[in-house]
Protein backbone atom coordinates (compact mmCIF):
# COMPACT_ATOMS: atom_id res chain seq x y z
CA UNK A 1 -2.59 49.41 -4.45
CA UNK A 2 -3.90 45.91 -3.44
CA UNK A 3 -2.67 44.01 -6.76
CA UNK A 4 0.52 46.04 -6.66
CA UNK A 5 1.35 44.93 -3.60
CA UNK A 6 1.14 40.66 -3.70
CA UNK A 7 2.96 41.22 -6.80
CA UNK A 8 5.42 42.86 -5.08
CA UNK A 9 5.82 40.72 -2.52
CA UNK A 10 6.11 37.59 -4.67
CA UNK A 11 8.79 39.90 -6.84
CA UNK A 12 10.43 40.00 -3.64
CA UNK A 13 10.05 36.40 -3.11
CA UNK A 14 8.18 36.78 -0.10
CA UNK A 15 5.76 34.31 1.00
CA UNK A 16 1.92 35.20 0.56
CA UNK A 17 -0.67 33.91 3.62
CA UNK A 18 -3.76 31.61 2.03
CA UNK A 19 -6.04 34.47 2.04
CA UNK A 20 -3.74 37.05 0.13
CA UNK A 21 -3.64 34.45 -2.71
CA UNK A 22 -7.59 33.96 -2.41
CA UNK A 23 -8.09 37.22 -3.28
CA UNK A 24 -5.76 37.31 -5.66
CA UNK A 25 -8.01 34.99 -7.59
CA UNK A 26 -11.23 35.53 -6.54
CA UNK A 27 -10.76 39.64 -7.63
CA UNK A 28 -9.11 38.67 -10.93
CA UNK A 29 -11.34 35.56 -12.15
CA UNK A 30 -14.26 38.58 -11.60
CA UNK A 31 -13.00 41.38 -13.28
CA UNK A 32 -10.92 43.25 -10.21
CA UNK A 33 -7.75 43.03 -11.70
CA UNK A 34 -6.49 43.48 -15.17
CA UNK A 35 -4.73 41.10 -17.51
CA UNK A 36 -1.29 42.75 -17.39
CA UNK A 37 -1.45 42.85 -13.17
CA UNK A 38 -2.16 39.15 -13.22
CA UNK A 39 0.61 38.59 -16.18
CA UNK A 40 3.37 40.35 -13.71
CA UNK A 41 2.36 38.34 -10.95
CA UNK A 42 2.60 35.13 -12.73
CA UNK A 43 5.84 36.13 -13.88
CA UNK A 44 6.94 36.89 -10.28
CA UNK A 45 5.75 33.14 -9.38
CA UNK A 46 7.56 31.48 -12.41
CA UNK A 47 10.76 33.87 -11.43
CA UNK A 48 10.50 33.13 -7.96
CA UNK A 49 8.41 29.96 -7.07
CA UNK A 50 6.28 28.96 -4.54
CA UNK A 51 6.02 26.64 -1.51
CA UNK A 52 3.84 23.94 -0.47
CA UNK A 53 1.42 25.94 1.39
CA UNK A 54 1.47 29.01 -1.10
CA UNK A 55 1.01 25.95 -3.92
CA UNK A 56 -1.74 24.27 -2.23
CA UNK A 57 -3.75 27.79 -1.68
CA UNK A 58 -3.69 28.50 -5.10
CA UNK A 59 -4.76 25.51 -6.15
CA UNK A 60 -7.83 25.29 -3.87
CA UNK A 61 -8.50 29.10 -4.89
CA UNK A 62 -8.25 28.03 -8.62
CA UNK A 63 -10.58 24.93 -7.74
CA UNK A 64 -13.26 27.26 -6.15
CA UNK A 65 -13.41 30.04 -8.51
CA UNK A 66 -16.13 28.13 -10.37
CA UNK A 67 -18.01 25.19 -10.20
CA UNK A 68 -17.69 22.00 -8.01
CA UNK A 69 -18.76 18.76 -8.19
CA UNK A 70 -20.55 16.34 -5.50
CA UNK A 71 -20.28 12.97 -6.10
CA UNK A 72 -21.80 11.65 -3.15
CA UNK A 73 -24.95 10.30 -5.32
CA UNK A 74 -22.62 7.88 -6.37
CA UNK A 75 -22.25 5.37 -4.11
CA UNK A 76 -18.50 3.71 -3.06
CA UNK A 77 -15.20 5.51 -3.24
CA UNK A 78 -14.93 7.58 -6.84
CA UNK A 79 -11.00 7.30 -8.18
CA UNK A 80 -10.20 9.87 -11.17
CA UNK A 81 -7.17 9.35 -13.39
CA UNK A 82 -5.68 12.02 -15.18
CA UNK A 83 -2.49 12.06 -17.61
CA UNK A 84 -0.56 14.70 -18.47
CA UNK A 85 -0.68 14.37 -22.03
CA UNK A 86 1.33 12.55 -24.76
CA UNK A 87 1.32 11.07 -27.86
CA UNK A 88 -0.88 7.74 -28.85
CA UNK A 89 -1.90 7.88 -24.93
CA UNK A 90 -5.00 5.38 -25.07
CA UNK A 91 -4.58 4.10 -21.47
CA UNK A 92 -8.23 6.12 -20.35
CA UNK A 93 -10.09 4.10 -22.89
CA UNK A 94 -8.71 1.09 -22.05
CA UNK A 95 -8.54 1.26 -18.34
CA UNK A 96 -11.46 2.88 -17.13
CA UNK A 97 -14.13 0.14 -18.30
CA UNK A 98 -11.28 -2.41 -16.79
CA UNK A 99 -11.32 -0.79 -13.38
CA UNK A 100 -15.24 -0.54 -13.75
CA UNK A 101 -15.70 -3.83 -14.17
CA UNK A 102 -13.49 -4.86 -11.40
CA UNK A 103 -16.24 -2.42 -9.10
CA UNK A 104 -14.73 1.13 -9.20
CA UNK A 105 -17.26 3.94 -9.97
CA UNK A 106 -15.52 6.02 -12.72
CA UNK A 107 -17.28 9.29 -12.68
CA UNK A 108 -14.98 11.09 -15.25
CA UNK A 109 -14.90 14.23 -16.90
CA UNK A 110 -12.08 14.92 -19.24
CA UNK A 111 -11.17 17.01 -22.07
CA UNK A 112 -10.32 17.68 -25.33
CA UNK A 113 -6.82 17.82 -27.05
CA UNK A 114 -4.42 20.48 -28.08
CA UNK A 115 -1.17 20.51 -30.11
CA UNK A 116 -0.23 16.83 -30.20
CA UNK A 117 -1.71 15.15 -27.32
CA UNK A 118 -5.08 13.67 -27.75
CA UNK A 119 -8.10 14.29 -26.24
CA UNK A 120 -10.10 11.98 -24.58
CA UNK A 121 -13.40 13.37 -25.42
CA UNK A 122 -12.79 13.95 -28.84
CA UNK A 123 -11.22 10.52 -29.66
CA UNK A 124 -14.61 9.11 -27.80
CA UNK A 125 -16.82 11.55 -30.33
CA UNK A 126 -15.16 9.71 -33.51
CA UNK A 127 -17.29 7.13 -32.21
CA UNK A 128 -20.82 7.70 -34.02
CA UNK A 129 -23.63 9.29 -31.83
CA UNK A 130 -21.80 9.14 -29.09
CA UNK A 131 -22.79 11.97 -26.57
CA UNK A 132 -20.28 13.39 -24.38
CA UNK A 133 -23.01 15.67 -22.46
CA UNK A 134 -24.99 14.32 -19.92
CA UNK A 135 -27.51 16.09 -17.70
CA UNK A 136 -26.34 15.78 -13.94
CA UNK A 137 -29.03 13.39 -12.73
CA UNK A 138 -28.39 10.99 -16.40
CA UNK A 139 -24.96 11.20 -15.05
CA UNK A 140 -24.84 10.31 -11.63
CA UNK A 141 -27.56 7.21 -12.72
CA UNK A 142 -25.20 6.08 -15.83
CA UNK A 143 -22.39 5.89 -13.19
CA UNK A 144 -24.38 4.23 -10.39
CA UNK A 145 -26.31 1.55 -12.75
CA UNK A 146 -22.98 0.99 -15.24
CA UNK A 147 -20.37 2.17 -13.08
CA UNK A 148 -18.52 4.08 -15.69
CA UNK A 149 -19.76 7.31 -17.39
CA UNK A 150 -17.49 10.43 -19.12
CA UNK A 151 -18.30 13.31 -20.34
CA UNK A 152 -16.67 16.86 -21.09
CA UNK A 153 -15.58 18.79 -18.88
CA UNK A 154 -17.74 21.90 -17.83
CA UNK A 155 -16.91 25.12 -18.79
CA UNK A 156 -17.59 26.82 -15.47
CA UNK A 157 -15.44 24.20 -13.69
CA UNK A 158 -12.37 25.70 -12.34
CA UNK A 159 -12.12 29.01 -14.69
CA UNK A 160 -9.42 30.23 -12.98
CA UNK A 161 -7.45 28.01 -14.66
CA UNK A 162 -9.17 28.47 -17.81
CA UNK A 163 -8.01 32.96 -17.61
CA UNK A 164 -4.35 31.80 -16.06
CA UNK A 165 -3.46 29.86 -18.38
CA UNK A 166 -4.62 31.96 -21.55
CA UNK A 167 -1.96 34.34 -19.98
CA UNK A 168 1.15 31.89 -19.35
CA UNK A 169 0.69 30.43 -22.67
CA UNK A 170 1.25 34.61 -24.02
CA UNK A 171 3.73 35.54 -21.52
CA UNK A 172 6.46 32.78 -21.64
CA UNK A 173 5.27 31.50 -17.79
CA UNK A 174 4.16 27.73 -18.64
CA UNK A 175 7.07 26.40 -17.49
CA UNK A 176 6.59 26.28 -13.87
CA UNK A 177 6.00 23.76 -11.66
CA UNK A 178 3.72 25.28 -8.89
CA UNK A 179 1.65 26.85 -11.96
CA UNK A 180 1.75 23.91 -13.90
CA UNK A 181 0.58 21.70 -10.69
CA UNK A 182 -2.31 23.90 -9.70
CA UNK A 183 -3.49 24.49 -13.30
CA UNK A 184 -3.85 20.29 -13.39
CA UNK A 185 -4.99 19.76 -9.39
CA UNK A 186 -7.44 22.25 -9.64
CA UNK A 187 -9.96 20.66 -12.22
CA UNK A 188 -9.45 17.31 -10.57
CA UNK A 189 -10.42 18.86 -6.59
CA UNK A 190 -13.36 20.65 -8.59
CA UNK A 191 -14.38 17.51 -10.13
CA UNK A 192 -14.61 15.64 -6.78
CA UNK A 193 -13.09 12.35 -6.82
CA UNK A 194 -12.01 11.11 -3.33
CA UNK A 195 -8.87 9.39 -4.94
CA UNK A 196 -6.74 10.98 -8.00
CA UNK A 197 -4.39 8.20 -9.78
CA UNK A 198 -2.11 11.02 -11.70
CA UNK A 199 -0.32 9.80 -14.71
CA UNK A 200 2.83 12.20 -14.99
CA UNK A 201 4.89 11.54 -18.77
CA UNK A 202 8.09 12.58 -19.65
CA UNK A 203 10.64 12.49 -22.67
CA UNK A 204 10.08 13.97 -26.64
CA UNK A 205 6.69 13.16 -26.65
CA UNK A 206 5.73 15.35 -23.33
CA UNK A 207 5.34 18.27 -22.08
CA UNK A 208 8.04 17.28 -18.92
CA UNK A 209 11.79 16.15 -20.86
CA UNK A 210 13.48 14.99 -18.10
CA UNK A 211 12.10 12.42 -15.46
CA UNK A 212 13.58 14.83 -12.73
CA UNK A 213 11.54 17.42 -13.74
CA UNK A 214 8.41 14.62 -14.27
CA UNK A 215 8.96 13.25 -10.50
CA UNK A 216 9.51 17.31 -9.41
CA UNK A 217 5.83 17.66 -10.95
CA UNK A 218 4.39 14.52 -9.51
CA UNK A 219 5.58 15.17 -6.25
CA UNK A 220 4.44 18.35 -5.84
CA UNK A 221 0.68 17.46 -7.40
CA UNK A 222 0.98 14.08 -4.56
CA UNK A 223 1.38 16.36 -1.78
CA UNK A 224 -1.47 19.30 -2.89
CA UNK A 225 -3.83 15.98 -2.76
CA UNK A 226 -2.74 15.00 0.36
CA UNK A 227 -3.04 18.81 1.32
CA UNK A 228 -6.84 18.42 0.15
CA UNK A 229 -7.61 15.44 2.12
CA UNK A 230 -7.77 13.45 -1.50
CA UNK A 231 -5.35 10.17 -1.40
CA UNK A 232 -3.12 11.12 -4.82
CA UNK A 233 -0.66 8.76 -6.35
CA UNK A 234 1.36 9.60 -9.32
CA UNK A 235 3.03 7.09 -11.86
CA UNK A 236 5.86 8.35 -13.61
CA UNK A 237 5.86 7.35 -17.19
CA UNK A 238 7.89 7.30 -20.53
CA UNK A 239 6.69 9.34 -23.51
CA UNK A 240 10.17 8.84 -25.47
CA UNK A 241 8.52 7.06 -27.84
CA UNK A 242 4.07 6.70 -28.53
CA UNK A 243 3.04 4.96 -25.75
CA UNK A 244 0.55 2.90 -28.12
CA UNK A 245 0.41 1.90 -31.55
CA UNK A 246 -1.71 4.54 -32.49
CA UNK A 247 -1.84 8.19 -32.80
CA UNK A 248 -5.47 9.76 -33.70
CA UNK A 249 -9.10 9.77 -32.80
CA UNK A 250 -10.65 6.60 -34.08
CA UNK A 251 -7.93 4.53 -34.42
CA UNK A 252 -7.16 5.11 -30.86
CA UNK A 253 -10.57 3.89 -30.49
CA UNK A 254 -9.44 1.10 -32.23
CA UNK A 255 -6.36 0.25 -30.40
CA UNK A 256 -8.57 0.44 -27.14
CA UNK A 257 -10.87 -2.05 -27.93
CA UNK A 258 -8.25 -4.33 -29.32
CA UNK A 259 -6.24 -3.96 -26.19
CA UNK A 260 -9.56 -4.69 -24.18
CA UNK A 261 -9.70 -7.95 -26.52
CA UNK A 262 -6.44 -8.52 -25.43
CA UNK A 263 -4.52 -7.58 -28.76
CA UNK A 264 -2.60 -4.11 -27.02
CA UNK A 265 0.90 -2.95 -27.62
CA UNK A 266 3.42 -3.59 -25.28
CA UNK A 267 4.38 -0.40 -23.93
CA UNK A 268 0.73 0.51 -23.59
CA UNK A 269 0.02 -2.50 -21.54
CA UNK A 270 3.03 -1.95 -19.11
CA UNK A 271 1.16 1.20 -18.39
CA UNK A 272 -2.59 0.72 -18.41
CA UNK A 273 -2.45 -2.57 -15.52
CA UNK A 274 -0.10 -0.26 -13.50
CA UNK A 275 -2.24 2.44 -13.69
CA UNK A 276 -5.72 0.44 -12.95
CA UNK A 277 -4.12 -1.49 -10.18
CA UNK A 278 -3.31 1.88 -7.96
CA UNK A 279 -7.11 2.92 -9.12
CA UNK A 280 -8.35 -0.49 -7.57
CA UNK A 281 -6.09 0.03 -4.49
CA UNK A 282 -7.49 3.03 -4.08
CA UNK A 283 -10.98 2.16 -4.15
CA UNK A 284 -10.34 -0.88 -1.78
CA UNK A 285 -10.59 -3.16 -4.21
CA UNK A 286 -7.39 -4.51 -4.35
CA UNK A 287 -4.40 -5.06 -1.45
CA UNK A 288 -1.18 -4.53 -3.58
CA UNK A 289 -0.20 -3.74 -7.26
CA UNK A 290 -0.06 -7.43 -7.75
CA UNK A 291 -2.80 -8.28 -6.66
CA UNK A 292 -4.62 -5.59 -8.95
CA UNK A 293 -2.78 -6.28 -12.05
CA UNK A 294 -4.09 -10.23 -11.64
CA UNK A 295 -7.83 -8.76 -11.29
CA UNK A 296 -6.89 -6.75 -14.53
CA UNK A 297 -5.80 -9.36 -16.48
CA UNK A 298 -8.85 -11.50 -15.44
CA UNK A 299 -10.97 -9.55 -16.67
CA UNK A 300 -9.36 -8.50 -20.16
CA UNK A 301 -8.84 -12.42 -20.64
CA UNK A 302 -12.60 -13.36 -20.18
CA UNK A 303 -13.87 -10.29 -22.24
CA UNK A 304 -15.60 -8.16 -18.77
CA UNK A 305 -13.57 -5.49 -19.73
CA UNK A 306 -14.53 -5.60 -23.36
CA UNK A 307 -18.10 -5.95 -22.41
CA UNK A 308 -18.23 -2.93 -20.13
CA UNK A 309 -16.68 -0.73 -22.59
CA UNK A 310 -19.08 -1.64 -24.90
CA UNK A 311 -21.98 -1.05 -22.74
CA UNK A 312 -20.88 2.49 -22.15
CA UNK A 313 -20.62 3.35 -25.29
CA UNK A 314 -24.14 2.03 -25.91
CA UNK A 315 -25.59 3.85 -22.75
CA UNK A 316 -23.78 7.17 -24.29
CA UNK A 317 -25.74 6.80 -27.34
CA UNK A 318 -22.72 5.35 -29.29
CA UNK A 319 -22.88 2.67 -31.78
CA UNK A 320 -21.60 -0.57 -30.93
CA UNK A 321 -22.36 -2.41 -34.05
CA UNK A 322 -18.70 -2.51 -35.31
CA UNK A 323 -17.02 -3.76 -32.23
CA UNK A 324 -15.46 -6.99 -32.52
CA UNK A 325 -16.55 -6.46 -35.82
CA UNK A 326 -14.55 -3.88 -38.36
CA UNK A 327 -12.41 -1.03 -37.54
CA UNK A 328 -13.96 2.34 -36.88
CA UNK A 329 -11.45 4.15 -38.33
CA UNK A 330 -12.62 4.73 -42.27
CA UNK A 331 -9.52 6.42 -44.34
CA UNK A 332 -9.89 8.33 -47.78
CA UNK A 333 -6.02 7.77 -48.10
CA UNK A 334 -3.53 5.28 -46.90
CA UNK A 335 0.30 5.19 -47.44
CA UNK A 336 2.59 2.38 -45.70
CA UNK A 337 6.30 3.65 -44.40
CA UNK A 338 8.46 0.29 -45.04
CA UNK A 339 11.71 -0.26 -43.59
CA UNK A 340 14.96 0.05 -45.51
CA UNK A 341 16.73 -1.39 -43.69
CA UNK A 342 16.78 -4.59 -41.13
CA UNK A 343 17.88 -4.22 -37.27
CA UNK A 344 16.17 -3.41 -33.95
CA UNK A 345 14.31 0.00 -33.45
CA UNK A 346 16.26 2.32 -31.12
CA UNK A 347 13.94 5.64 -30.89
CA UNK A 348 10.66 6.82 -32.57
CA UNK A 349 10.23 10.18 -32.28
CA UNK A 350 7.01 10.47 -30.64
CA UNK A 351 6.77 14.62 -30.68
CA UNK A 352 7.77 14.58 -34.48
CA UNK A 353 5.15 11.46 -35.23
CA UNK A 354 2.55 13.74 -33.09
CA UNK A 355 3.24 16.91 -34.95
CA UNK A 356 2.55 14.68 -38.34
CA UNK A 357 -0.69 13.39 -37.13
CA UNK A 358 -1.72 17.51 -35.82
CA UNK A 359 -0.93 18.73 -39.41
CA UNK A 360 -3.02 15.90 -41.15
CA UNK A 361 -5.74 17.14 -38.91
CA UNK A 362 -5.78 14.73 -36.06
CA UNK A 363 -5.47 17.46 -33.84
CA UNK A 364 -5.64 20.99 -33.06
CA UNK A 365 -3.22 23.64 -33.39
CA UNK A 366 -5.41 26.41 -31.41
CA UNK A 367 -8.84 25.35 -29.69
CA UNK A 368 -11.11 26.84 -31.77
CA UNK A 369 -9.86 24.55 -34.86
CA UNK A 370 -11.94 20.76 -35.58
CA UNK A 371 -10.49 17.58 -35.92
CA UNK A 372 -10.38 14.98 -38.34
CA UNK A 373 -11.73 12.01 -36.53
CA UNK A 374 -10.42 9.71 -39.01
CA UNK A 375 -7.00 10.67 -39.43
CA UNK A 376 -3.87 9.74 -38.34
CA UNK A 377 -1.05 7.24 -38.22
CA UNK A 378 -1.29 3.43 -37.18
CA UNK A 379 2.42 2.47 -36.11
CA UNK A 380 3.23 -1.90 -36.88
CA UNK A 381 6.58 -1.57 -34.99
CA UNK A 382 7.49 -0.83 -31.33
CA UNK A 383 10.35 0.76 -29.87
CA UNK A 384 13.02 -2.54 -29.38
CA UNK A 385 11.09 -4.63 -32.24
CA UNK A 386 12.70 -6.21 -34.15
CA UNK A 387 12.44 -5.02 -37.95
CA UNK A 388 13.37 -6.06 -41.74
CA UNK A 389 14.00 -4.39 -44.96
CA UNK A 390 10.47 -3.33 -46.73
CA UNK A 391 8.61 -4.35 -43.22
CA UNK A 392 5.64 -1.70 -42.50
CA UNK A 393 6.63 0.39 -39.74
CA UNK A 394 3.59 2.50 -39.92
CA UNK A 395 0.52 3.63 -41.91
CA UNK A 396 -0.47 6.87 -42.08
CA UNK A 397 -4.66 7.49 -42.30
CA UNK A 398 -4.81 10.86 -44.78
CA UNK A 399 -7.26 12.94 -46.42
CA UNK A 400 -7.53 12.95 -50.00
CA UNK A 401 -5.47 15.54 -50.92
CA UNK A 402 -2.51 15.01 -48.59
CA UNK A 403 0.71 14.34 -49.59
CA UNK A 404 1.47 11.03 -48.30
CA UNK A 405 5.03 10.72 -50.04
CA UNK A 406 6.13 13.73 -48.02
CA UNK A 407 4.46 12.56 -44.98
CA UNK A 408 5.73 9.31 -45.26
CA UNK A 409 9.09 10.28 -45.99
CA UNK A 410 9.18 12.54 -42.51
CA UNK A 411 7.30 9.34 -40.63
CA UNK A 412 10.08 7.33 -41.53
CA UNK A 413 12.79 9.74 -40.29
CA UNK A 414 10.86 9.29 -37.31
CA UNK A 415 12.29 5.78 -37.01
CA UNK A 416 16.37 4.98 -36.02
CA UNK A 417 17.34 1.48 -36.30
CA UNK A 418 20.64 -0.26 -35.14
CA UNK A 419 22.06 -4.29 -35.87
CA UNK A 420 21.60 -4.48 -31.90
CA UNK A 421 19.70 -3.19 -28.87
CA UNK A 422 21.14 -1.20 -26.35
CA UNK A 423 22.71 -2.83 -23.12
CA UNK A 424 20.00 -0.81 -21.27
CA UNK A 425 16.46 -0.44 -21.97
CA UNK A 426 13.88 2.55 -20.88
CA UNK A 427 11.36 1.21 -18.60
CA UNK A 428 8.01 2.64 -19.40
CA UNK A 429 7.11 2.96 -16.03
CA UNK A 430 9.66 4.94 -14.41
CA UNK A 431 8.35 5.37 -10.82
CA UNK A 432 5.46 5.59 -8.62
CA UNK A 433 5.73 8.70 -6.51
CA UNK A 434 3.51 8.21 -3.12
CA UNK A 435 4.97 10.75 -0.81
C-alpha cells in the first residue's frame, strides 16, 4: 500500500515528511513503483502544491537519485548559470568566457535544446571538431589551466528528473511550479557549483507568460538554493521578443563572438553584463553590480573576453581559424524579409520566429530528431528600432529545398510596426530576485 498511501496524502493535500518523499523517489527512479502510481502522484502535486520544505526534499531526492559532481579539484569558488530557455538566448556563449577572464572558474555542463529554445551544447557542436565530452580528469585540468570548460550534461546525472518529466510532459502536469523548480534545481545541486546565477524568462518566447508567474518560479528556485547551502540569485528577464539577433546554432555562434568583439544587440547586452556581474559577485570578484558590469566591459573592450572564448574552443578541439575572420554559419539558401512599411517596431513574436527556425530544422521537435547546424534566421532589426520601407528586418538561413517565400511571408507577420513608440518601454531585465 506504500505508493497508495503518499499519493493519498498529497490528494488530500497533506504535507509529506523529507523521508516519505525520499522514498518516493528513490523506489520509483529503481523500478518500485509503476509509471501510472508516479503519474497520480504528480497529478496530486500539480492539483495540490507543495511547500518549501516538501519542495526542497524533492529536489535534493531528485538531485541524488543519480550522479553527483565534486568540484573541489577546481580551485576558487565555481558559479553555474542556468536559463530557462528562450528564443535567440546567446548570453552562455557570450558570458561565460567574460566571467572567466575576469577569474571565475566556469565548470559547466549544459544541455541540448528542445522545441524552440536552443541548446547550448548543440549550438557549440556547429562549431567544427568541437568536443563536448571530456573525461573527468581533462575536465577538471581544462577548467583549472583555462578557467572555462563545458560539456554535456551526463546522462546518469539527476535521472529522476530525466523519468518525471517524461511523465508530466504525457499527463498534462508541466505546469507547476514546485515540479518545474525541482526538475531545474536538481541538475544544478548534482552538478556542484557553490553559487547558481539562475536566469528566469518570461513573455511569448518562454515557457513562464507572465512575470508573476517568472518571479513565483525564481523565488521558489532562490530559496531551494539557499535550502542547499548554495548562494542562488535569479534575474528575471524578458523573452517578449528574441533576446539576440539570432535564432539557430551557428549563427548564434556568430552573434557570440561578435558580441565578445563588441558588435552585440542591445537587448542581449542589457542581459549578458547583468548576468556576469552577479556571477563575479558571487565568486568574490566583484563588490556590487556596478562594479562588475565595469570589469565586463573592460574586458570585451580590450578583446580578453574574445581571446578566452577563443582559447576554449581551441582546447575543446574546435577550430578557431574563422574567428575574427568569416562567419561560421554557411547557408545553401538565403531569403531577406524587407519592410513595407516605415515606423518603429512594436513586438516580434519571438515564439512564432522560434517555431520558424524549429521547422527549418534549427531545432528539435522530439529529442531523438538532429539539427541543422546551419539553419536559421539572422534578425537586422530590434524591438523599438527604428525601420523603413524595403529595410531587411531579417534573413532567414534555409536548406535547399525550403520554401523561403512562405517562410518569409510568416517571418514578416512576425514583425508589428507603428509611426511611434509606446509611452512605456519593456525593460529586459525585469528584476533580480535575492530572497
Amino acid at each position: 500500500m506504500w505508493p497508495v498511501d503518499c499519493i493519498e496524502a498529497k490528494r488530500d493535500g497533506k504535507v509529506l515528511p523529507a523521508e516519505a518523499i525520499f522514498r518516493f523517489i528513490n523506489d520509483y527512479t529503481c523500478g518500485r513503483i509503476a509509471d501510472y502510481q508516479a503519474a497520480a502522484w504528480l497529478m496530486a502535486v500539480y492539483l495540490r502544491g507543495m511547500n518549501d520544505a516538501e519542495t526542497a526534499a524533492l529536489t535534493r531526492a531528485m538531485a541524488e537519485s543519480g550522479d553527483t559532481v565534486d568540484l573541489s579539484p577546481v580551485g576558487g569558488i565555481k558559479v553555474d548559470k542556468h536559463s530557462t530557455g528562450g528564443i535567440a538566448d546567446t548570453t552562455t556563449l557570450v558570458v561565460a568566457p567574460l566571467v572567466a577572464a575576469a577569474g571565475v572558474k566556469v565548470a559547466k555542463m549544459s544541455g541540448r535544446g528542445l522545441g524552440f529554445t536552443g541548446g547550448t551544447i548543440d549550438k557549440l557542436e556547429s562549431i567544427p571538431g568541437f568536443r563536448t565530452v571530456l573525461g573527468k580528469d581533462e575536465f577538471f585540468r581544462q577548467v583549472n589551466d583555462l578557467g572555462i570548460a563545458v560539456i554535456g550534461q551526463s546522462a546518469d546525472l539527476a535521472p529522476a528528473d530525466k523519468l518525471l518529466y517524461a511523465l508530466r510532459d504525457a499527463t498534462g502536469t508541466i505546469e507547476s511550479i514546485p515540479l518545474i523548480a525541482a526538475s531545474i534545481m536538481s541538475k544544478k545541486l548534482a552538478a556542484g557549483a557553490d553559487a547558481i546565477i539562475l536566469d528566469v524568462k518570461y513573455g511569448d518566447g518562454a515557457f513562464m507568460k507572465t512575470v508573476e508567474k517568472a518571479k513565483e518560479l525564481a523565488q521558489t528556485m532562490v530559496r531551494i538554493g539557499k535550502a542547499a547551502g548554495r548562494p542562488t540569485i535569479a534575474v528575471i528577464t524578458s523573452m517578449n521578443a528574441p533576446l539576440g539577433m539570432a535564432i539557430g546554432n551557428s549563427l548564434e555562434v556568430d552573434e557570440a563572438v561578435a558580441a565578445l568583439s563588441g558588435r552585440g544587440g542591445r537587448r542581449l547586452m542589457e542581459v549578458v553584463p547583468e548576468i556576469g556581474a552577479q556571477m563575479l559577485m558571487a565568486a568574490g570578484k566583484a563588490a556590487s553590480v556596478t562594479a562588475g558590469k565595469t570589469v565586463l566591459d573592460r574586458l570585451v573592450k580590450n578583446g580578453a573576453g574574445l581571446e578566452k572564448f577563443r582559447r576554449f574552443v581551441a582546447a575543446q578541439g574546435g577550430d578557431t581559424a574563422w574567428i575574427g575572420v568569416h562567419p561560421l554559419t554557411r547557408a545553401e539558401k538565403i531569403h531577406t524579409v524587407r519592410a513595407e512599411a516605415s515606423g518603429y517596431i512594436t513586438a516580434v513574436q519571438g515564439g512564432e520566429m522560434g517555431r520558424i527556425a524549429m521547422e527549418s530544422g534549427a531545432g528539435r521537435a522530439r529529442k531523438e530528431d538532429t539539427v541543422d547546424r546551419h539553419v536559421g534566421i539572422a534578425l537586422h532589426k530590434e524591438l523599438y528600432d527604428s525601420v523603413a520601407a524595403g529595410e531587411p528586418l531579417c534573413t532567414l538561413y534555409l536548406k535547399e529545398n525550403a520554401d523561403g517565400d512562405v517562410l518569409g511571408r510568416r517571418c514578416l507577420a512576425c514583425f508589428e510596426t507603428a509611426d511611434e513608440l509606446p509611452p512605456e518601454r519593456e525593460p529586459v531585465v525585469a528584476a533580480v530576485i535575492t530572497e
